[in-house]
C-alpha atoms as a PDB file:
ATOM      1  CA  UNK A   1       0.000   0.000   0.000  1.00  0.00           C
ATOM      2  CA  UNK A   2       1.432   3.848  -0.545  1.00  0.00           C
ATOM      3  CA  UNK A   3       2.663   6.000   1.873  1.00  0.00           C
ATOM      4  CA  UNK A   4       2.559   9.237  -0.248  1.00  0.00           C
ATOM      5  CA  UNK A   5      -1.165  10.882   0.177  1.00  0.00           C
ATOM      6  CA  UNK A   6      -0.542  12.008  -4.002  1.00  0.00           C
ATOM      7  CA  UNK A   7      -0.172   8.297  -4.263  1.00  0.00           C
ATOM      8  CA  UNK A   8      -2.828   7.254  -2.503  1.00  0.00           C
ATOM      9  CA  UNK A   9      -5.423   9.340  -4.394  1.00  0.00           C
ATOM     10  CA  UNK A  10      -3.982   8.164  -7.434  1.00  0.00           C
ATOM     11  CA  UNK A  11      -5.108   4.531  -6.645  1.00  0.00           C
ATOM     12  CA  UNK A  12      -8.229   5.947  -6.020  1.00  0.00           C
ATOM     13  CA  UNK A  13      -8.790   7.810  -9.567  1.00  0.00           C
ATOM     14  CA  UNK A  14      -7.582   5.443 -11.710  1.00  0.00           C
ATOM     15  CA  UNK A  15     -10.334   3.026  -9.972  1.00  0.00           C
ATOM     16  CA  UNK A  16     -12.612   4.816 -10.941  1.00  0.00           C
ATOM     17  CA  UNK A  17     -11.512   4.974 -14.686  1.00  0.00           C
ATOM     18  CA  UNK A  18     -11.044   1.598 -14.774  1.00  0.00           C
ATOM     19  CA  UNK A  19     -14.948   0.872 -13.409  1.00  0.00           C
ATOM     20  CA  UNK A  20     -15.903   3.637 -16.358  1.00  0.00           C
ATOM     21  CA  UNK A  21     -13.942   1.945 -19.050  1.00  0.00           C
ATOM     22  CA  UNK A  22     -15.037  -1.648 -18.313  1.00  0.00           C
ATOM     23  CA  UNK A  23     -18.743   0.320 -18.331  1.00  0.00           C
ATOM     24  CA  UNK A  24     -18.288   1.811 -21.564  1.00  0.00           C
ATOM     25  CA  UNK A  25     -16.017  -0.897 -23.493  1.00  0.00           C
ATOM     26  CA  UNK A  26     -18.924  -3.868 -22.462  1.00  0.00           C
ATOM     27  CA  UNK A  27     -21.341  -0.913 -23.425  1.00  0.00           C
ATOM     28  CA  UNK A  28     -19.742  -0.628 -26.907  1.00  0.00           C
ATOM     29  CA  UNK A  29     -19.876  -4.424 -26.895  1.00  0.00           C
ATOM     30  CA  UNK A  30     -23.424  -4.989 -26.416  1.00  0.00           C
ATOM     31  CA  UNK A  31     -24.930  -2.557 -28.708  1.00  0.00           C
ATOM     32  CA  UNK A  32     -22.208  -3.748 -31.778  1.00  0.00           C
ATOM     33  CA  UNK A  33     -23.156  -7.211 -30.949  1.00  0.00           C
ATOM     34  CA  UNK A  34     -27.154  -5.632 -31.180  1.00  0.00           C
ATOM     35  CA  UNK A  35     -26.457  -4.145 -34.528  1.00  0.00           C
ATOM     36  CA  UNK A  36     -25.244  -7.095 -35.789  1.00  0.00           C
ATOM     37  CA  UNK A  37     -27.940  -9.374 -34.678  1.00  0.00           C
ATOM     38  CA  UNK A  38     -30.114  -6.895 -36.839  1.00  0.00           C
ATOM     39  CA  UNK A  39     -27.963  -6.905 -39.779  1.00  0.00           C
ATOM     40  CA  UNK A  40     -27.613 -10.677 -39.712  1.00  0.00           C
ATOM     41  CA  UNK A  41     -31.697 -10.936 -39.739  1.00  0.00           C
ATOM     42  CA  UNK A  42     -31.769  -8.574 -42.739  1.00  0.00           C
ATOM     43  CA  UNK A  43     -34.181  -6.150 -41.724  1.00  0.00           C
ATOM     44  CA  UNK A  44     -32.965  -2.556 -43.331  1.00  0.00           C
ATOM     45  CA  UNK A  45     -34.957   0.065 -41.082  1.00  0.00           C
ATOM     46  CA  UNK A  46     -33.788  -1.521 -37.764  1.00  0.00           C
ATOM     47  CA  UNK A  47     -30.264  -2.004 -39.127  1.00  0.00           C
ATOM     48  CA  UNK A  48     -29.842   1.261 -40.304  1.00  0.00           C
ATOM     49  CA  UNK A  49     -31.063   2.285 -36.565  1.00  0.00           C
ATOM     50  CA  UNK A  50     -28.758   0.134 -34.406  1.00  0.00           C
ATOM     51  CA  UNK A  51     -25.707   0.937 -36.512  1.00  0.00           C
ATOM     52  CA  UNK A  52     -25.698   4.481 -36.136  1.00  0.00           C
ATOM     53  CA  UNK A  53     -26.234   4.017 -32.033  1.00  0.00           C
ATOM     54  CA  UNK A  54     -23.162   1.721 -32.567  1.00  0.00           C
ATOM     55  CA  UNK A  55     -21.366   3.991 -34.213  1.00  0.00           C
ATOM     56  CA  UNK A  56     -22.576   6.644 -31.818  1.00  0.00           C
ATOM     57  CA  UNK A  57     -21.441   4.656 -28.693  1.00  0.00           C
ATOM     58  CA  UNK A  58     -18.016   3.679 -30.327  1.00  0.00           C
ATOM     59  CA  UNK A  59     -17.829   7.953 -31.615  1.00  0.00           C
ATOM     60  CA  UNK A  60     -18.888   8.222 -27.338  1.00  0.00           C
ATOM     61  CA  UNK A  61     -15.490   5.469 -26.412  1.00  0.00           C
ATOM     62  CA  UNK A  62     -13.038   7.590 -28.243  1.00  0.00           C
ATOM     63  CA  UNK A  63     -14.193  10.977 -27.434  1.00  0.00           C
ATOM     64  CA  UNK A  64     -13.790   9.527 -23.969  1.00  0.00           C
ATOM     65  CA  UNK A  65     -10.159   7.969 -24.476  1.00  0.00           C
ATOM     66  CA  UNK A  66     -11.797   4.359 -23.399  1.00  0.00           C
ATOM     67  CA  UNK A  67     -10.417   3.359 -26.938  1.00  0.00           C
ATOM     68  CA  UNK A  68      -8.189   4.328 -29.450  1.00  0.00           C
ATOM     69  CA  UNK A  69      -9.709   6.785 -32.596  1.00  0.00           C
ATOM     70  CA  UNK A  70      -7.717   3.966 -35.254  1.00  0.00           C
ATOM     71  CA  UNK A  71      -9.570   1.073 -33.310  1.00  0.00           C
ATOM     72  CA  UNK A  72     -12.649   3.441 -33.256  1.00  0.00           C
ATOM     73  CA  UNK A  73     -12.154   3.978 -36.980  1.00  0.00           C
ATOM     74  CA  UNK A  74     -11.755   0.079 -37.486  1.00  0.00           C
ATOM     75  CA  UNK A  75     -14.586  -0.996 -35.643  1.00  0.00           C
ATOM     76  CA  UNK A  76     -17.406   1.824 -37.564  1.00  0.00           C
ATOM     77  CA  UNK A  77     -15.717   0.881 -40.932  1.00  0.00           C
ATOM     78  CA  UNK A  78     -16.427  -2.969 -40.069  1.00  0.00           C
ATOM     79  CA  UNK A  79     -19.765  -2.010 -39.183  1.00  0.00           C
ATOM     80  CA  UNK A  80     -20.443  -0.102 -42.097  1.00  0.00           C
ATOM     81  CA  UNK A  81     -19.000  -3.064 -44.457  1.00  0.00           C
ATOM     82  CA  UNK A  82     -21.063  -5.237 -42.985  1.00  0.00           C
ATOM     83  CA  UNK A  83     -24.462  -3.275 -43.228  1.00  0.00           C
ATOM     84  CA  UNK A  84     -23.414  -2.383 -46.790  1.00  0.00           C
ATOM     85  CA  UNK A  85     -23.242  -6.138 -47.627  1.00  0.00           C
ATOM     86  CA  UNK A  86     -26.504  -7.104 -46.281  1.00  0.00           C
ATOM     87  CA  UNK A  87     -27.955  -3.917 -48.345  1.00  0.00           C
ATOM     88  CA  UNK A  88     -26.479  -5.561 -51.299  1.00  0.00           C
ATOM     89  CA  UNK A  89     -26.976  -9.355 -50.621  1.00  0.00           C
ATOM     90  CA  UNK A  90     -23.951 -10.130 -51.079  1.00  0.00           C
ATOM     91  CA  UNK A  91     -23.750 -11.447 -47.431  1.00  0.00           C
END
């Protein structure tokens, strides 16, 4: 355990960041995992829906600094690939 008081608080805060970014990483999780259960039934209107709240949520995770803005990037584009192939048929 630290001496140092600085220390001490510093334990404390990053706590706390780690409780928000196991919130918001299993939050970006769940509604990805959502959007793709919609894509995978083929229903456009829904699909359309849950992908921008995915996208939203993942836009949310970087602005926050829970993830990086290249794995950000990564994750919308495979999201968008994937919605674009169902809108085609090809999947």
């Amino acid at each position: 355990m630290a001496n140092i008081k600085s220390q001490k608080k510093r334990i404390l805060t990053n706590e706390k960041r780690r409780q928000r970014n196991v919130a918001v990483r299993s939050r970006v999780k769940t509604v990805v995992k959502r959007a793709d259960q919609v894509i995978a039934a083929k229903d456009a209107d829904k699909a359309k829906a849950e992908m921008l709240a995915a996208i939203s949520e993942i836009d949310r995770a970087c602005a926050k600094g829970v993830i990086h803005s290249n794995q950000a990037a990564r994750r919308k584009s495979s999201l968008q690939r994937r919605y674009n192939q169902m809108q085609t048929g090809n999947a």
